[in-house]
PDB file of N, CA and C in Angstrom:
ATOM      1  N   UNK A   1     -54.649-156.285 -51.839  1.00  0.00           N
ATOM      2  CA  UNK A   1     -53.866-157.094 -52.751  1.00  0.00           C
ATOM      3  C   UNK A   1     -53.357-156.188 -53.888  1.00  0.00           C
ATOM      4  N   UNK A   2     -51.734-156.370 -54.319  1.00  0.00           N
ATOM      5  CA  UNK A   2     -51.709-155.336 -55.260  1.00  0.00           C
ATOM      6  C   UNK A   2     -51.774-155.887 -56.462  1.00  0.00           C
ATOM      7  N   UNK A   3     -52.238-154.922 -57.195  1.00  0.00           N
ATOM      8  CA  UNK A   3     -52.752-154.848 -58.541  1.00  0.00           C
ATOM      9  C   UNK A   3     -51.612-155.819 -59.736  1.00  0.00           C
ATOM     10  N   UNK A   4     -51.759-156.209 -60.763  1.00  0.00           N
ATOM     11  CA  UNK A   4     -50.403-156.610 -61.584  1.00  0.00           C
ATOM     12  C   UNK A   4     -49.960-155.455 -62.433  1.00  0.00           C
ATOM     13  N   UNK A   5     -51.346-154.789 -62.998  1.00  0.00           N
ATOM     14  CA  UNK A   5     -51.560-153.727 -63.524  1.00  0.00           C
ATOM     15  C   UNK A   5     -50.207-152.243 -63.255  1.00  0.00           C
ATOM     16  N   UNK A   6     -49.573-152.663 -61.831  1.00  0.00           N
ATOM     17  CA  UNK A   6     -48.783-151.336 -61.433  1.00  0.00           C
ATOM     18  C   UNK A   6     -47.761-152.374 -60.586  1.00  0.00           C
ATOM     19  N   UNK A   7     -46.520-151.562 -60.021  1.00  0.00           N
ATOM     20  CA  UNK A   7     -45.435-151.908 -59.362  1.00  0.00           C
ATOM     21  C   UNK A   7     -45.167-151.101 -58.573  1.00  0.00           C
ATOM     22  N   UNK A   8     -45.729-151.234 -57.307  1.00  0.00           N
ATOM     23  CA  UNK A   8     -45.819-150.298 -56.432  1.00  0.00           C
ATOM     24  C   UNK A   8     -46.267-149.348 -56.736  1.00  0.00           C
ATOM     25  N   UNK A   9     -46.186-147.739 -57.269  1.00  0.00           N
ATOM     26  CA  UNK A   9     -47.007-146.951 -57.044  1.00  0.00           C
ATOM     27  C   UNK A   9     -46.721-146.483 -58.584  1.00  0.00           C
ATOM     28  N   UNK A  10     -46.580-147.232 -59.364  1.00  0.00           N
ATOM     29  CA  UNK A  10     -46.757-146.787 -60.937  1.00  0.00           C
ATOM     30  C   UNK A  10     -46.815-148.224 -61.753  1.00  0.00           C
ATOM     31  N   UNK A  11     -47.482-147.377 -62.772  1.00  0.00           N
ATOM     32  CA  UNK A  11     -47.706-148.590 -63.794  1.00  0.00           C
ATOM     33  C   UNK A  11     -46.567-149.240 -64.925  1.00  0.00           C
ATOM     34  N   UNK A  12     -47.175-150.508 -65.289  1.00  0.00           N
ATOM     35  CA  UNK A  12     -45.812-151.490 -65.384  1.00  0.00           C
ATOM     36  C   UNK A  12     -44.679-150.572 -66.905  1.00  0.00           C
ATOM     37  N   UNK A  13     -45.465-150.119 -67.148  1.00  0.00           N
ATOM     38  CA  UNK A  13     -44.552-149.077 -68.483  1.00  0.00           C
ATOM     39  C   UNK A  13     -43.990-148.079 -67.797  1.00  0.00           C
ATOM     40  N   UNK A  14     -44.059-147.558 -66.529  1.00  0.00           N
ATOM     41  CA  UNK A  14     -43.266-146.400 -65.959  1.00  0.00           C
ATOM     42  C   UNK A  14     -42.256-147.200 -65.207  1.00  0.00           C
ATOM     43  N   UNK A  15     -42.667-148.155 -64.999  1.00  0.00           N
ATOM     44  CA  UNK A  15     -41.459-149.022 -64.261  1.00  0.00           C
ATOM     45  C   UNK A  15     -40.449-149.610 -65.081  1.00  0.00           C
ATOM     46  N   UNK A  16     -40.946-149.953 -66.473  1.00  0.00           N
ATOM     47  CA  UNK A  16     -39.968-150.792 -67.145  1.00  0.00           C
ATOM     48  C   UNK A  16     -38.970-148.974 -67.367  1.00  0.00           C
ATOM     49  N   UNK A  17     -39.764-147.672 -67.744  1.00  0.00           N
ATOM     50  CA  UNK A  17     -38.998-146.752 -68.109  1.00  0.00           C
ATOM     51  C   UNK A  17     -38.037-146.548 -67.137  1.00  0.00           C
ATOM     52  N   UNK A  18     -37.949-146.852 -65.899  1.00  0.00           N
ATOM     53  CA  UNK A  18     -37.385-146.583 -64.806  1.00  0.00           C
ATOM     54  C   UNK A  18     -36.287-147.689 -64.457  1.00  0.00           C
ATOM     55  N   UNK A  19     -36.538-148.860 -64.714  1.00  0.00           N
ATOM     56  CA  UNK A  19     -35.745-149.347 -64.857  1.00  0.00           C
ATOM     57  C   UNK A  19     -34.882-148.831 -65.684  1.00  0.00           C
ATOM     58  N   UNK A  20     -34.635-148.972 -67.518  1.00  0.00           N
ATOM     59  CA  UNK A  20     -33.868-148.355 -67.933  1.00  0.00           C
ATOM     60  C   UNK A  20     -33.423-147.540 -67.433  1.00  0.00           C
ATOM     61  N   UNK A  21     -33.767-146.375 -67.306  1.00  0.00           N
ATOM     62  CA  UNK A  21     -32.807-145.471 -66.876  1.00  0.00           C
ATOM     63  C   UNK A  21     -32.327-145.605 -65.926  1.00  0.00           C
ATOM     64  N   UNK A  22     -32.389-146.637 -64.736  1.00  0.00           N
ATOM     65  CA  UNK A  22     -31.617-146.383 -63.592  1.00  0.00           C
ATOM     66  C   UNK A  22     -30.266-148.081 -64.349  1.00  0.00           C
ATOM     67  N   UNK A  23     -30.421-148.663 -65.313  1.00  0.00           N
ATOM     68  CA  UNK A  23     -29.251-149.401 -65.966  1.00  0.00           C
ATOM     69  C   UNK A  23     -28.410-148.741 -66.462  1.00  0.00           C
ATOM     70  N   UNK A  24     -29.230-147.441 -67.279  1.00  0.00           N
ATOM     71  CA  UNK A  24     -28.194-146.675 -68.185  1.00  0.00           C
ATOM     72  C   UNK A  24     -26.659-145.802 -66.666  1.00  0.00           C
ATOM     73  N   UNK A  25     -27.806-145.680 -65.689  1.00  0.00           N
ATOM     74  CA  UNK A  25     -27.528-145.053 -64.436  1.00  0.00           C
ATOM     75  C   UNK A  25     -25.824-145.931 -63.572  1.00  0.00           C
ATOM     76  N   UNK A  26     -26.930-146.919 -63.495  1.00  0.00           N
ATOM     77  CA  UNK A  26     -25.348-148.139 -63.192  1.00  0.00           C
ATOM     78  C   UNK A  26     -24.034-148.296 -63.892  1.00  0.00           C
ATOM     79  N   UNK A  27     -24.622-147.804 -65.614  1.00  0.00           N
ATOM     80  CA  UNK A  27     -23.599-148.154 -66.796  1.00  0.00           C
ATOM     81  C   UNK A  27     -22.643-147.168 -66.628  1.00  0.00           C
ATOM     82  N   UNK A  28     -23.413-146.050 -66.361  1.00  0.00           N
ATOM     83  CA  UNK A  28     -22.063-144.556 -66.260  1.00  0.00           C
ATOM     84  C   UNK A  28     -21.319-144.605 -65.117  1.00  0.00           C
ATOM     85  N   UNK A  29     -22.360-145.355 -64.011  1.00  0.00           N
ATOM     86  CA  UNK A  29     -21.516-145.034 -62.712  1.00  0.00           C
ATOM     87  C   UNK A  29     -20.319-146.063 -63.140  1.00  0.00           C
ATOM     88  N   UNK A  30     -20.397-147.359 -63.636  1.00  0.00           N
ATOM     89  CA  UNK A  30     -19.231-148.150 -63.601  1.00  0.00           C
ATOM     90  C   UNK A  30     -18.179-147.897 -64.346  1.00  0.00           C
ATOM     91  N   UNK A  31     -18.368-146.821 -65.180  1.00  0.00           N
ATOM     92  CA  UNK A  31     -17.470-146.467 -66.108  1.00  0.00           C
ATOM     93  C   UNK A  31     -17.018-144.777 -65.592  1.00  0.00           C
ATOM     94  N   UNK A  32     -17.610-144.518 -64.867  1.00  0.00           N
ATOM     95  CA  UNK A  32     -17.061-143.638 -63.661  1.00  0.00           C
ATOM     96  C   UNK A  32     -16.125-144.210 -62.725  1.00  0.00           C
ATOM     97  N   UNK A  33     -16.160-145.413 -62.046  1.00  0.00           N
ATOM     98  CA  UNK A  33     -15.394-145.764 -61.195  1.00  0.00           C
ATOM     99  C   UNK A  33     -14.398-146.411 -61.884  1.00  0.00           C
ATOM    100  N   UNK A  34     -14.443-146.781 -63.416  1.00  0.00           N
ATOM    101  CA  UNK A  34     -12.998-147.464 -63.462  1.00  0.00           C
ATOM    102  C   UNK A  34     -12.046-146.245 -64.088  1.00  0.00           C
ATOM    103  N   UNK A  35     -12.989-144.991 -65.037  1.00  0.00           N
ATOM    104  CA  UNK A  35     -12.290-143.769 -65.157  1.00  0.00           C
ATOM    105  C   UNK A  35     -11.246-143.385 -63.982  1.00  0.00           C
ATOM    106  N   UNK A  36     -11.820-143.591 -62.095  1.00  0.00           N
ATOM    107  CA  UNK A  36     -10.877-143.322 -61.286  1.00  0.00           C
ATOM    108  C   UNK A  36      -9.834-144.262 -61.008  1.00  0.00           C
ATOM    109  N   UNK A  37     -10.136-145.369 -61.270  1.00  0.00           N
ATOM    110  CA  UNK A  37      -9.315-146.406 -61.038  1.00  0.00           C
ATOM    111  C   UNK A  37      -8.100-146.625 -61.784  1.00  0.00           C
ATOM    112  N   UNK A  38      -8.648-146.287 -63.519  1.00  0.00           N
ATOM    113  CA  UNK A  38      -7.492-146.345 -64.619  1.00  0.00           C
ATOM    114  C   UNK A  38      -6.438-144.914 -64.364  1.00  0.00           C
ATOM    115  N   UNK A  39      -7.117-143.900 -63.500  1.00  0.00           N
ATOM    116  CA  UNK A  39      -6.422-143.075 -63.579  1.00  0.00           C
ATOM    117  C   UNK A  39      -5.311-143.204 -62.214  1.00  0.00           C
ATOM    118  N   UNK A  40      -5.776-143.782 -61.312  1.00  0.00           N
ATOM    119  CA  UNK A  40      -5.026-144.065 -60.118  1.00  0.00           C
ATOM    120  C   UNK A  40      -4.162-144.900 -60.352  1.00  0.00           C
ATOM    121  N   UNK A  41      -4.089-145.547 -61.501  1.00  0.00           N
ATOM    122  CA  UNK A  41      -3.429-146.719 -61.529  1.00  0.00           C
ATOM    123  C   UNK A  41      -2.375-146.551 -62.864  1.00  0.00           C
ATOM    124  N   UNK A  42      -2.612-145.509 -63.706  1.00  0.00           N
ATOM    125  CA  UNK A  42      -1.419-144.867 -64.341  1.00  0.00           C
ATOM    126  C   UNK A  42      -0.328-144.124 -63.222  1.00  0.00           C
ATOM    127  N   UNK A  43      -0.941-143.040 -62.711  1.00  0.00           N
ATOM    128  CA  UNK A  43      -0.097-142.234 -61.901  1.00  0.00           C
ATOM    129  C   UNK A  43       0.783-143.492 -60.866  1.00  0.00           C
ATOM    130  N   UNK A  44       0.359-144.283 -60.581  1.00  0.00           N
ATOM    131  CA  UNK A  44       0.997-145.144 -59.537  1.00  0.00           C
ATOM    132  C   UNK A  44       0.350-146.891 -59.774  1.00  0.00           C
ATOM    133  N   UNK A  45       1.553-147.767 -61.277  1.00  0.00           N
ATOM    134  CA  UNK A  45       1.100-148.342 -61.508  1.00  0.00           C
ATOM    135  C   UNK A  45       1.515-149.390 -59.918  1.00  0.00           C
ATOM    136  N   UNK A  46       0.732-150.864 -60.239  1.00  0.00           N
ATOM    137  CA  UNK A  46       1.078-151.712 -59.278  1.00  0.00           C
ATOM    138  C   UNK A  46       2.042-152.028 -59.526  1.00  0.00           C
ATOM    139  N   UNK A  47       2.746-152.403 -58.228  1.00  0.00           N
ATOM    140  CA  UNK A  47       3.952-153.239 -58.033  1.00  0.00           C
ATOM    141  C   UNK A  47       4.420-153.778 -58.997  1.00  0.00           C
ATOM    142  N   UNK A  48       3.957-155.397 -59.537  1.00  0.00           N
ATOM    143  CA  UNK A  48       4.318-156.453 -60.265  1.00  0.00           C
ATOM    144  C   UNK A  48       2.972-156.608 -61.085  1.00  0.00           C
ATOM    145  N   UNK A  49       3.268-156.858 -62.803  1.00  0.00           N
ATOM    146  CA  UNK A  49       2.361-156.796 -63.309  1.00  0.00           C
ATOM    147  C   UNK A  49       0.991-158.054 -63.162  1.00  0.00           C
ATOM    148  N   UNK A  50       0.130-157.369 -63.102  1.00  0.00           N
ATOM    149  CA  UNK A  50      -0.947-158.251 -62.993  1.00  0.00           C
ATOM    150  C   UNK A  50      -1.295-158.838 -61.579  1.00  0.00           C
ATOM    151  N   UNK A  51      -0.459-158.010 -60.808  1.00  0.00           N
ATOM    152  CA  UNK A  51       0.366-158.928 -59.181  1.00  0.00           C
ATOM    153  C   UNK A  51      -1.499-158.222 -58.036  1.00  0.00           C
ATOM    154  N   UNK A  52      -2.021-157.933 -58.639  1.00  0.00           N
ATOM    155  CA  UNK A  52      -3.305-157.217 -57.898  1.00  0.00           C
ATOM    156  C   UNK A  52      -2.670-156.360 -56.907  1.00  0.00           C
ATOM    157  N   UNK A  53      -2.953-156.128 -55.365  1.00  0.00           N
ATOM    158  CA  UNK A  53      -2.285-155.861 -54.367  1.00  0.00           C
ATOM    159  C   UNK A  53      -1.088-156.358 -54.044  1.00  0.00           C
ATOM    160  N   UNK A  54      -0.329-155.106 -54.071  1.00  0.00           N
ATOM    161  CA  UNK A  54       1.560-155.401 -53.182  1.00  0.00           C
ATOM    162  C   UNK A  54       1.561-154.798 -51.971  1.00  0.00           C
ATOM    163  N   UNK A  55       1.937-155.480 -51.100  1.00  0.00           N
ATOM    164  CA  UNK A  55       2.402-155.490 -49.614  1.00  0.00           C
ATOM    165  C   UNK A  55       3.562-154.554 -49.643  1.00  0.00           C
ATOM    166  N   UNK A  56       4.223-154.815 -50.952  1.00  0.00           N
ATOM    167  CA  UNK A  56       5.244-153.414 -51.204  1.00  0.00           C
ATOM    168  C   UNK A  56       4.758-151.744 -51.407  1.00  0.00           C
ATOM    169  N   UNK A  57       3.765-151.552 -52.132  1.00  0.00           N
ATOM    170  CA  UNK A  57       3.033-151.091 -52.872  1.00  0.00           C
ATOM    171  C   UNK A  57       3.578-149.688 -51.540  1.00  0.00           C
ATOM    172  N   UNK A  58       3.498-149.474 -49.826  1.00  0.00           N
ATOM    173  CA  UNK A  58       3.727-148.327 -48.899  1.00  0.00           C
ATOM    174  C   UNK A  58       5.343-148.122 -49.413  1.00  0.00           C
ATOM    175  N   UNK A  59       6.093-149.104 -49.779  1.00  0.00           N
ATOM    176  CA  UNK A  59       7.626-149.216 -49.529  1.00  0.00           C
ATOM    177  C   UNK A  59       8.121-147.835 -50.621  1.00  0.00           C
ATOM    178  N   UNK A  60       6.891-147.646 -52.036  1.00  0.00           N
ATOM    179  CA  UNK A  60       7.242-147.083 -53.136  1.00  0.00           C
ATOM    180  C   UNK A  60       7.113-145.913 -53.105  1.00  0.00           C
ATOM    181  N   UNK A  61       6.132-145.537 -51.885  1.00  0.00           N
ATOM    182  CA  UNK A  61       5.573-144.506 -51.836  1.00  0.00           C
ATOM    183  C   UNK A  61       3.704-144.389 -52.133  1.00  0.00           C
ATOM    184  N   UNK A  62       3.576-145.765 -52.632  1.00  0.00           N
ATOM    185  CA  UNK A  62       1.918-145.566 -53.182  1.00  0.00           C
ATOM    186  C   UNK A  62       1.154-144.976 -52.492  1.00  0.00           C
ATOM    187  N   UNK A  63       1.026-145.262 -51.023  1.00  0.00           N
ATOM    188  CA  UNK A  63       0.059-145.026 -50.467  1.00  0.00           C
ATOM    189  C   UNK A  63       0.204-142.883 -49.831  1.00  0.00           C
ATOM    190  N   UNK A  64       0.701-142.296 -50.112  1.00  0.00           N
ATOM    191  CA  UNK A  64       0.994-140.801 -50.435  1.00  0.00           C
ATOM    192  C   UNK A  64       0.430-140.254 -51.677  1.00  0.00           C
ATOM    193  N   UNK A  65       1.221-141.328 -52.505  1.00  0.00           N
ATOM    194  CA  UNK A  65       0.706-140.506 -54.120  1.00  0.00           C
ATOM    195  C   UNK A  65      -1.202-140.616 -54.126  1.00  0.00           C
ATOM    196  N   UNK A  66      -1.700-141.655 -53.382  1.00  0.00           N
ATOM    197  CA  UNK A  66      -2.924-141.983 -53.717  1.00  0.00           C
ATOM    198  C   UNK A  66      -3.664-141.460 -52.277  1.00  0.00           C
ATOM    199  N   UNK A  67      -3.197-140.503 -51.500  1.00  0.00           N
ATOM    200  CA  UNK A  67      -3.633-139.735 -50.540  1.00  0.00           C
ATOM    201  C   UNK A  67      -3.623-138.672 -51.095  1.00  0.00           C
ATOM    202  N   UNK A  68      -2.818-138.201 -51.852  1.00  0.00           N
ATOM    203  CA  UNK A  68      -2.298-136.813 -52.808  1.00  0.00           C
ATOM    204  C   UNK A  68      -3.662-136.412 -53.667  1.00  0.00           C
ATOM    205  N   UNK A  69      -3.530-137.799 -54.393  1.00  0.00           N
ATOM    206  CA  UNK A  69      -4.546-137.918 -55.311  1.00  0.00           C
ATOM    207  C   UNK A  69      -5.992-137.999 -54.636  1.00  0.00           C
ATOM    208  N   UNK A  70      -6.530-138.436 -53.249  1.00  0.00           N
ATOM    209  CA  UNK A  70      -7.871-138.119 -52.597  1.00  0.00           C
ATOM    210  C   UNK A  70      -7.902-137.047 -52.237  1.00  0.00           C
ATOM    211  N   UNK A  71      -6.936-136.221 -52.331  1.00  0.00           N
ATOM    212  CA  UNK A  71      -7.587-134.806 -51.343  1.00  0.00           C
ATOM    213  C   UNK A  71      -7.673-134.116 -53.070  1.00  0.00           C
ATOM    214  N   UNK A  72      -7.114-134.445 -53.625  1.00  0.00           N
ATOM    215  CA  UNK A  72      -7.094-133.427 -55.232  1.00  0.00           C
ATOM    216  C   UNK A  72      -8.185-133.625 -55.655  1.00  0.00           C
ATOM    217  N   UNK A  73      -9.101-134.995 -55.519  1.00  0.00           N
ATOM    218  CA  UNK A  73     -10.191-135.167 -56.176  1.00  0.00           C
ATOM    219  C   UNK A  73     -11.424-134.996 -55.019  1.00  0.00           C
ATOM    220  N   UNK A  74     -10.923-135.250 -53.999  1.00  0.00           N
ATOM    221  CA  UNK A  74     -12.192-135.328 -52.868  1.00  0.00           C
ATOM    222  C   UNK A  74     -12.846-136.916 -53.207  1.00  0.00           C
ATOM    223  N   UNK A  75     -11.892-137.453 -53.338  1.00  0.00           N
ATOM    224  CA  UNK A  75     -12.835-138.713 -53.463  1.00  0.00           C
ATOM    225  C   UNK A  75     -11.944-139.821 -52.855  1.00  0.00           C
ATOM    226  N   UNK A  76     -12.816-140.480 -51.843  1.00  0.00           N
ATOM    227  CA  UNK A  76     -11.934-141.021 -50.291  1.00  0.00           C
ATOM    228  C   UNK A  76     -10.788-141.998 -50.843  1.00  0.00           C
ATOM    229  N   UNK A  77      -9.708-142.105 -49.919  1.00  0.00           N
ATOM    230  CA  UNK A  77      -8.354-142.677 -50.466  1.00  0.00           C
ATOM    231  C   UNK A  77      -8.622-144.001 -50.500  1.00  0.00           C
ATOM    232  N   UNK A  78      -9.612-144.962 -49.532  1.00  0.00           N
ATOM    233  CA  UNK A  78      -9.824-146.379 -49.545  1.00  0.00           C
ATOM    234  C   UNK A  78     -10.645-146.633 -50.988  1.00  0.00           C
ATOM    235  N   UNK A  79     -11.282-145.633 -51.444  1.00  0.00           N
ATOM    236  CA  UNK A  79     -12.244-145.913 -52.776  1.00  0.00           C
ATOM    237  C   UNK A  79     -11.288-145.897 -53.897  1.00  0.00           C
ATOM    238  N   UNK A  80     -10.692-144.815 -54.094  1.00  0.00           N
ATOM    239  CA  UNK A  80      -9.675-144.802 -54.829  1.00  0.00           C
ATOM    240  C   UNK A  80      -8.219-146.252 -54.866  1.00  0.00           C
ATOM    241  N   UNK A  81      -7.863-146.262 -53.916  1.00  0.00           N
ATOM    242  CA  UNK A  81      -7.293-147.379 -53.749  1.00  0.00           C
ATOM    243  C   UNK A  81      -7.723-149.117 -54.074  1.00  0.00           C
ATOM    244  N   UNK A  82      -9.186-148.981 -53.982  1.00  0.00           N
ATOM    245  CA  UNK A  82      -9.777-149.929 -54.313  1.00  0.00           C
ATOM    246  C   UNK A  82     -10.165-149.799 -55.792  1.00  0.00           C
ATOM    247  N   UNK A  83     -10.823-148.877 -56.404  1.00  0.00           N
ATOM    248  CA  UNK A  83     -11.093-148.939 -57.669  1.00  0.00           C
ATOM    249  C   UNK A  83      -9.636-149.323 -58.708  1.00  0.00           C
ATOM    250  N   UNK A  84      -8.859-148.577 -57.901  1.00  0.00           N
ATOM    251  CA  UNK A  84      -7.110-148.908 -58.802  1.00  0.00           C
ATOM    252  C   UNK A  84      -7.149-150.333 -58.754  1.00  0.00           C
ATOM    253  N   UNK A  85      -6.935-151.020 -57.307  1.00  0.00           N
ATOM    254  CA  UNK A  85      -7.028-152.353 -57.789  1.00  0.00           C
ATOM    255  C   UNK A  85      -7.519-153.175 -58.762  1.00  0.00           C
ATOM    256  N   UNK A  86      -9.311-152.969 -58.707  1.00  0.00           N
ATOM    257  CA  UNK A  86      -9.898-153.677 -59.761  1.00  0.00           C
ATOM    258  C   UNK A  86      -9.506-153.151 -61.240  1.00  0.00           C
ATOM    259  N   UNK A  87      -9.364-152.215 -61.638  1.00  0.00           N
ATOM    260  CA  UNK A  87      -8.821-151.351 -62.647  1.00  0.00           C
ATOM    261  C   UNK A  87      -7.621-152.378 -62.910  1.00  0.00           C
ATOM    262  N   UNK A  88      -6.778-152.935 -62.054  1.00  0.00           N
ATOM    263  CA  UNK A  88      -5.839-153.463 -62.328  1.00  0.00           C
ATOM    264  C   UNK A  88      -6.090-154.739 -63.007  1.00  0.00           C
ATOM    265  N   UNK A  89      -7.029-155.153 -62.570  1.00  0.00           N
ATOM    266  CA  UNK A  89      -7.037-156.584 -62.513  1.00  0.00           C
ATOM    267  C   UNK A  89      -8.006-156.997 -64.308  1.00  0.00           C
ATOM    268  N   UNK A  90      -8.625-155.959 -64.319  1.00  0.00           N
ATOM    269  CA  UNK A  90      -9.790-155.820 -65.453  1.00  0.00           C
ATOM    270  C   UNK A  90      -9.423-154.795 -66.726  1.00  0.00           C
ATOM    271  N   UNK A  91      -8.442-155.293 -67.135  1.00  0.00           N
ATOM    272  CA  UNK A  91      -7.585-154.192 -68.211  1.00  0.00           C
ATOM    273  C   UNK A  91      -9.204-154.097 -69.233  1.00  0.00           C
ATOM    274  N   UNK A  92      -9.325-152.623 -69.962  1.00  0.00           N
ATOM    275  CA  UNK A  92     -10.539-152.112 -70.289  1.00  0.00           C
ATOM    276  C   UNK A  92     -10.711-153.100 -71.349  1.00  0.00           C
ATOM    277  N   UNK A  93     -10.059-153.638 -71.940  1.00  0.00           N
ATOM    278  CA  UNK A  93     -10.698-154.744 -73.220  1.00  0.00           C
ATOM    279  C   UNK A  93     -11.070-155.891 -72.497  1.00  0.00           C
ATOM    280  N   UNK A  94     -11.355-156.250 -71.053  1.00  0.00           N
ATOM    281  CA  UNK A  94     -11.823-157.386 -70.720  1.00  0.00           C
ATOM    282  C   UNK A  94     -13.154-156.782 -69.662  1.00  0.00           C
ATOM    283  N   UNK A  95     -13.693-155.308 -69.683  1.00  0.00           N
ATOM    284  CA  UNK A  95     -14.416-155.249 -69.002  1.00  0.00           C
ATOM    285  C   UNK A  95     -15.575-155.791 -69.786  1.00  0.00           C
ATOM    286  N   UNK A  96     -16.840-155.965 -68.940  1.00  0.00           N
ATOM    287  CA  UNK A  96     -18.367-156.023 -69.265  1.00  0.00           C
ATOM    288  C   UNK A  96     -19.187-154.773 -69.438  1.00  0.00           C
ATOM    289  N   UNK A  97     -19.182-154.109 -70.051  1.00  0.00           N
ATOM    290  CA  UNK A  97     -19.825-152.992 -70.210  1.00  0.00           C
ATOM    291  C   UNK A  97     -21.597-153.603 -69.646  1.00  0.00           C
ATOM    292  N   UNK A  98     -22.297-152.632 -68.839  1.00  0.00           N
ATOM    293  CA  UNK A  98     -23.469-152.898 -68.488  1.00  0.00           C
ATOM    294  C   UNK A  98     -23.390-153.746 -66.996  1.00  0.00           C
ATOM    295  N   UNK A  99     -21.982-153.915 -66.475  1.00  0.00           N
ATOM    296  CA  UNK A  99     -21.956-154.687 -65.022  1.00  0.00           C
ATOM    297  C   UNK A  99     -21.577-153.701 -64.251  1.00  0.00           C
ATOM    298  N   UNK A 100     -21.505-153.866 -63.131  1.00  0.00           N
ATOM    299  CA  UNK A 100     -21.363-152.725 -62.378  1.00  0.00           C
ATOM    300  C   UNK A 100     -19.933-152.794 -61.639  1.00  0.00           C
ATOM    301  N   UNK A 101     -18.876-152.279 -61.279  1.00  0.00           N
ATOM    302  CA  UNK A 101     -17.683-152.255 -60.833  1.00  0.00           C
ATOM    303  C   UNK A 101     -17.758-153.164 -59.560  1.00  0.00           C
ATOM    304  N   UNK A 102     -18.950-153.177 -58.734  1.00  0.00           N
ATOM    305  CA  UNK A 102     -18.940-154.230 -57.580  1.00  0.00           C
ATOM    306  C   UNK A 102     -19.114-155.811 -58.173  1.00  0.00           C
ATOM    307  N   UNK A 103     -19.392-155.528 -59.548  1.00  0.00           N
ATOM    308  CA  UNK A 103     -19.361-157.295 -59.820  1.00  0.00           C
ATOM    309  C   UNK A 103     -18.096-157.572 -60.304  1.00  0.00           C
ATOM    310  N   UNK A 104     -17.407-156.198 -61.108  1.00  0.00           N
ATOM    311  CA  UNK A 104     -15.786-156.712 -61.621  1.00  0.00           C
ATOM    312  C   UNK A 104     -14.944-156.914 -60.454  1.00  0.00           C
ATOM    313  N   UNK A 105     -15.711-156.170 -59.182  1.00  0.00           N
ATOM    314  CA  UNK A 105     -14.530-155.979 -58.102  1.00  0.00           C
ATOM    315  C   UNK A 105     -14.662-157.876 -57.155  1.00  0.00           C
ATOM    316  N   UNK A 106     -15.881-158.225 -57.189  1.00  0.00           N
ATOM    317  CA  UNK A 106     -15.951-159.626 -56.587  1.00  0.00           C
ATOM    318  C   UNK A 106     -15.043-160.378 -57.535  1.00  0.00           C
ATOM    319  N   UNK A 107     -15.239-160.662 -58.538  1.00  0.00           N
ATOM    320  CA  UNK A 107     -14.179-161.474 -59.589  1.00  0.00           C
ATOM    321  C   UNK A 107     -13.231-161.152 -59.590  1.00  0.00           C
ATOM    322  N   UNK A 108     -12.354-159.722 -59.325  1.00  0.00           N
ATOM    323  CA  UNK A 108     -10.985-159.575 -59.473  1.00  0.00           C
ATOM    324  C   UNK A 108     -10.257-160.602 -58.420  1.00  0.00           C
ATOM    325  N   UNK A 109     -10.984-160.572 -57.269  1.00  0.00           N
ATOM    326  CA  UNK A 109     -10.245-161.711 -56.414  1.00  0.00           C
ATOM    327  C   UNK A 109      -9.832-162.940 -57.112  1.00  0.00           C
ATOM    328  N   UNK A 110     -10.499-163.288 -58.238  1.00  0.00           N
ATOM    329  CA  UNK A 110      -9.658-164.754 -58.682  1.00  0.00           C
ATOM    330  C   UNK A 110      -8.534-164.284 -59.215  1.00  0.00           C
ATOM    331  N   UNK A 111      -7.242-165.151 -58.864  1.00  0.00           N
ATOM    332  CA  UNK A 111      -6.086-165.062 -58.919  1.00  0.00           C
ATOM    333  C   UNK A 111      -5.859-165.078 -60.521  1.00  0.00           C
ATOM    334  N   UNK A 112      -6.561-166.147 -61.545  1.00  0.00           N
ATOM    335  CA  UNK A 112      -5.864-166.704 -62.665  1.00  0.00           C
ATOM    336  C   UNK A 112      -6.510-165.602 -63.837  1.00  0.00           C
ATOM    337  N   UNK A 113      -5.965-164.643 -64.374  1.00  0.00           N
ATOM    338  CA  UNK A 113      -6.636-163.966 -65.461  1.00  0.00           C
ATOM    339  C   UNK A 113      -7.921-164.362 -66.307  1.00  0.00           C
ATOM    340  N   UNK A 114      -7.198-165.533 -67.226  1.00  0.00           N
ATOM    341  CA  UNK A 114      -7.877-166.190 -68.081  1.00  0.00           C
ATOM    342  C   UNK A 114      -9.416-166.718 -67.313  1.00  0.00           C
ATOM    343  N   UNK A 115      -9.543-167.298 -66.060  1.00  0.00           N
ATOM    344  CA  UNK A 115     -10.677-167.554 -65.124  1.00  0.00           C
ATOM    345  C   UNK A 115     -11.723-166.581 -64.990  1.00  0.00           C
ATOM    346  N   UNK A 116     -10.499-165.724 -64.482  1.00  0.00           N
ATOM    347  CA  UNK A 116     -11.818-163.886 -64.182  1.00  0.00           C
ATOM    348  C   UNK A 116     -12.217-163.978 -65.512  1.00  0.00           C
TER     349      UNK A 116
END
């Protein structure tokens, strides 16, 4: 039976320390991924403002500039392409600092700004 005393194989103060740091961990990564996103999404803004994904978006050339831009960074063109989106959708004065880009990226799907 395990102990309350520990959490799995350390005790409950090395765990709470561990926690923290793996939040502070989440906090940079999400502000890492919208760093790529805001930047993918200057160089090649979207279509129509606020319009999330355009079906036009190959017609402009996007999908080159943001192949251009994966081999320059080494960082895969579907990630990049995706972080631009949410980037789009989550202009930086409406992010959550402390959430992680996979929770801004589930909510960007709602259509109505004010909602997200």
């Amino acid at each position: 039976m395990p102990s309350s005393e520990t959490v799995g194989n350390v005790s409950v103060d090395r765990y709470e320390q561990i926690v923290e740091k793996l939040r502070e961990a989440v906090d940079t990564m999400a502000k890492c991924q919208f760093v790529i996103g805001d930047g993918a999404l200057e160089i090649v803004p979207m279509a129509e403002p606020h319009s999330g994904r355009s079906l036009g978006d190959d017609l402009f050339g996007v999908s080159a500039w943001l192949h251009r831009l994966s081999e320059d960074t080494n960082v895969p063109y579907n990630t990049i392409k995706e972080y631009r989106w949410v980037a789009s959708r989550w202009p930086e004065r409406r992010r959550c600092a402390g959430v992680a880009l996979s929770t801004h990226q589930v909510l960007a799907a709602i259509s109505d700004p004010e909602e997200r």
